[in-house]
Protein backbone atom coordinates (compact mmCIF):
# COMPACT_ATOMS: atom_id res chain seq x y z
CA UNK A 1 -67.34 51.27 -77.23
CA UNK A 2 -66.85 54.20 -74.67
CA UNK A 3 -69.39 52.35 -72.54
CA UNK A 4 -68.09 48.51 -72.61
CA UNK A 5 -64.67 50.56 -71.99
CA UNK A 6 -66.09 52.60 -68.95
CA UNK A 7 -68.16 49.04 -67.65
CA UNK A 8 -64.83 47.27 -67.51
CA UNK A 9 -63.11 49.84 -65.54
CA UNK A 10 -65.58 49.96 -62.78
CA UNK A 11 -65.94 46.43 -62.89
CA UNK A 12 -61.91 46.02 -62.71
CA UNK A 13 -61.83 48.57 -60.10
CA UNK A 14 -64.66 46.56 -58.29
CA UNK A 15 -62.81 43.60 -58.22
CA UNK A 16 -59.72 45.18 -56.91
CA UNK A 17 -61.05 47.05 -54.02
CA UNK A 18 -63.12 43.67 -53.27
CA UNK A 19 -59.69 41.66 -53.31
CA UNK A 20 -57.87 43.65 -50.95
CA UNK A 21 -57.96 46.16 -47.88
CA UNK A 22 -58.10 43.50 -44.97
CA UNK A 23 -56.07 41.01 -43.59
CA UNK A 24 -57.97 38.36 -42.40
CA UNK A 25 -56.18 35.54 -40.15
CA UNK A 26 -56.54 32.33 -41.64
CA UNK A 27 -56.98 29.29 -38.85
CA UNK A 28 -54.27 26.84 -38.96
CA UNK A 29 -56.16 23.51 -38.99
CA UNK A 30 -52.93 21.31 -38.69
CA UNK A 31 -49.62 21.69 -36.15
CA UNK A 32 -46.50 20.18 -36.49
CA UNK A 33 -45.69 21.61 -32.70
CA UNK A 34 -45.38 18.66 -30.29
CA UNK A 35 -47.76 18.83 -27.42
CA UNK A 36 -46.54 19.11 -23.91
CA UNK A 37 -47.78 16.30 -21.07
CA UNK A 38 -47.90 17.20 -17.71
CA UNK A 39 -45.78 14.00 -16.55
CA UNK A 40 -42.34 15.55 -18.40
CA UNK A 41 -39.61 13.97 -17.86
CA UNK A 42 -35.85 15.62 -18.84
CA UNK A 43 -32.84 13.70 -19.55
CA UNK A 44 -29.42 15.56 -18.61
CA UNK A 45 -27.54 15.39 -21.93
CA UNK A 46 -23.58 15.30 -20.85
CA UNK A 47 -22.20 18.22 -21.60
CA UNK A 48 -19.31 17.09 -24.24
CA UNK A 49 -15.68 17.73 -23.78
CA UNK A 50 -13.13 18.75 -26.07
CA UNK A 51 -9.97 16.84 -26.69
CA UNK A 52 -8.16 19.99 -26.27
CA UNK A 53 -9.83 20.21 -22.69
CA UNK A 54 -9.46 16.41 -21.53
CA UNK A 55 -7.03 16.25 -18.83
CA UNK A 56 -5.00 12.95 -19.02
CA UNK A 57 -2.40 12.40 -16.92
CA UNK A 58 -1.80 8.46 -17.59
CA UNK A 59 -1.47 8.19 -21.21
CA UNK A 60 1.98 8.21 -22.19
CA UNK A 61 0.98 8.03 -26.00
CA UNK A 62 2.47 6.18 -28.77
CA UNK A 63 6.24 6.66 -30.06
CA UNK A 64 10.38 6.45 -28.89
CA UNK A 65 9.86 8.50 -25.45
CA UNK A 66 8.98 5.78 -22.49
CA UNK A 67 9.76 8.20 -19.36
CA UNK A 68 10.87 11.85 -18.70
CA UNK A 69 11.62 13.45 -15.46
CA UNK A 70 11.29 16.81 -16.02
CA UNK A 71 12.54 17.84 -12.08
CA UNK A 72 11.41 20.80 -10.21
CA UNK A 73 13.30 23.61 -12.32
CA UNK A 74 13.30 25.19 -15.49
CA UNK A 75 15.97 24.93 -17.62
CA UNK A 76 16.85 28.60 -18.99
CA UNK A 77 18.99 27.37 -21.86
CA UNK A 78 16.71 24.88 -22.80
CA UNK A 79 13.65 27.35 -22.55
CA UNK A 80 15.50 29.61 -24.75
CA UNK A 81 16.75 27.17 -27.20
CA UNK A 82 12.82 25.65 -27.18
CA UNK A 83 11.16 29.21 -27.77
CA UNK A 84 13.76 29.59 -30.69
CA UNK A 85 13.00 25.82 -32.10
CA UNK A 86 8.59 26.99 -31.62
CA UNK A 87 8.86 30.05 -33.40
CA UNK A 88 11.02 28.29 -36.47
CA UNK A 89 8.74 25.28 -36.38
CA UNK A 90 5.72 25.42 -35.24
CA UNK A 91 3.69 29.01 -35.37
CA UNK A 92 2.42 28.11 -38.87
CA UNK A 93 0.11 26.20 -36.74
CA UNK A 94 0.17 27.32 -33.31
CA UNK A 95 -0.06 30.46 -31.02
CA UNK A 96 0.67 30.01 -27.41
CA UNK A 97 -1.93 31.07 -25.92
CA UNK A 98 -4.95 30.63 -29.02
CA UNK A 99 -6.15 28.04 -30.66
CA UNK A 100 -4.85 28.50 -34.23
CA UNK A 101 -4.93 25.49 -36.98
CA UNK A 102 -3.50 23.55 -33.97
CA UNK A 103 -4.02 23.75 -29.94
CA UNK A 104 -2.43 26.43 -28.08
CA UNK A 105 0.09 24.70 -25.94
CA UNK A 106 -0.82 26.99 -22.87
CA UNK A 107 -0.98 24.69 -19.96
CA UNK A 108 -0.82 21.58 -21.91
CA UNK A 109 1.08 19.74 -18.97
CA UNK A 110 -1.57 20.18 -16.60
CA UNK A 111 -3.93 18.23 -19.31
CA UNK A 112 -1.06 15.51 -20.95
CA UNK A 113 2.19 13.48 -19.39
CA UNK A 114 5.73 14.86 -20.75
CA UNK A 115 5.86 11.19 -22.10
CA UNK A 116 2.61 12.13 -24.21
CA UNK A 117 3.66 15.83 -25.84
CA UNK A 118 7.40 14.28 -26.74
CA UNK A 119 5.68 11.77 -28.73
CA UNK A 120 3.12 14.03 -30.17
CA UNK A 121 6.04 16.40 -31.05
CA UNK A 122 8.53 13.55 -32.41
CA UNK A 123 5.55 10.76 -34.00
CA UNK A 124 2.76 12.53 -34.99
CA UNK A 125 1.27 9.93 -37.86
CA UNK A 126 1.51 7.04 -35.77
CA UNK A 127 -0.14 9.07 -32.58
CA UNK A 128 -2.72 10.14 -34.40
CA UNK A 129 -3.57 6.49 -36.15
CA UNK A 130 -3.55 4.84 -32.66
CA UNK A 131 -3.54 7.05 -29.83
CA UNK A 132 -7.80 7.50 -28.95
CA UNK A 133 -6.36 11.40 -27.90
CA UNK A 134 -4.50 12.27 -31.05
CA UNK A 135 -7.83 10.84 -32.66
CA UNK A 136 -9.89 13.00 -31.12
CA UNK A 137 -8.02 16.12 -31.56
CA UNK A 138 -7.43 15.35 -34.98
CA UNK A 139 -11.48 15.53 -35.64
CA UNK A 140 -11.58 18.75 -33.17
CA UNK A 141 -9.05 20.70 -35.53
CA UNK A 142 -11.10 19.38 -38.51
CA UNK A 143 -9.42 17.04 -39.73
CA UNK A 144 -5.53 19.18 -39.64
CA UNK A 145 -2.93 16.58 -38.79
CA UNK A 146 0.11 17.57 -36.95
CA UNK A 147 3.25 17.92 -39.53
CA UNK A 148 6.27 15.72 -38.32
CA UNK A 149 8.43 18.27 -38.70
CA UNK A 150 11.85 16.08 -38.08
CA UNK A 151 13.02 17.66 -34.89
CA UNK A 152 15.78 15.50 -32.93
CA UNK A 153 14.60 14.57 -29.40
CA UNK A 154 16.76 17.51 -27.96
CA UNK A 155 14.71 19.77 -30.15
CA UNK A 156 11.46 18.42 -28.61
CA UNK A 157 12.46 18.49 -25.19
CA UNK A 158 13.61 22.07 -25.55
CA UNK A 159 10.73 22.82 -26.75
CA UNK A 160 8.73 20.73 -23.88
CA UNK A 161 10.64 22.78 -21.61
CA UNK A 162 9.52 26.42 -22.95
CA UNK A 163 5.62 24.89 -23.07
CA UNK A 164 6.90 24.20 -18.77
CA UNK A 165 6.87 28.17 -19.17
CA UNK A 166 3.26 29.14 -20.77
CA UNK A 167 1.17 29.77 -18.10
């Protein structure tokens, strides 16, 4: 018994110091890797822009407001009365100069007409259903629509007027 016991730890122990100690490479005999030609040709891929980035200075968008002229100054009291009207209304969603749940509105008039942002502002649901902008920022901001939030047209240009002062 004390030899079969003795025979099967050698042999045991044989088979263990046979199993391991090296590390042998093994040859990969198949390559998912694509093989390179010499004749390559590249295709430039369009580099993608955001909604928030377009710049479109044409589209008037969808809703009540036609035609603004905003003139060449800023209204103070409307500035002030605008800031008051964002801060009440709209920084659940947006941060001047961020991108929050919603764009920042940081230079949004050197990317969108007056015409545009007033109707954003005043008709969101039916910009976003058939304005190809409001569509796209709608996907950007994953899927967030803009809350109408009921503000009168003086409310909207006030605020129109403090995004004149974001730079």
């Amino acid at each position: 018994m004390k030899t079969t016991l003795k025979l099967m730890t050698i042999f045991f122990a044989t088979l263990l110091i046979s199993c391991g100690g090296k590390d042998e490479k093994k040859k990969e005999t198949f390559s998912y890797e694509k093989k390179t030609t010499t004749d390559q040709t590249t295709a430039i891929k369009p580099e993608k822009i955001l909604a928030s980035n377009k710049v479109d200075l044409v589209n008037k968008g969808v809703g009540p407001i036609k035609n603004i002229d905003l003139g060449n100054e800023i209204d103070r009291k409307l500035v002030t009365h605008g800031t008051e009207v964002f801060k009440k209304m709209c920084t659940a969603c947006h941060r001047p100069n961020k991108k929050f749940i919603g764009p920042a509105p940081t230079g949004i008039l050197e990317r969108r007409t007056p015409e545009w942002v007033m109707n954003m502002i005043l008709n969101p649901e039916q910009m976003v259903k058939e304005d190809p902008l409001a569509k796209e920022l709608l996907m950007e901001f994953n899927g967030s629509p803009m809350a109408n939030q009921g503000l009168t047209e003086e409310d909207a240009r006030a605020v129109l007027e403090y995004f004149r002062t974001l730079k």
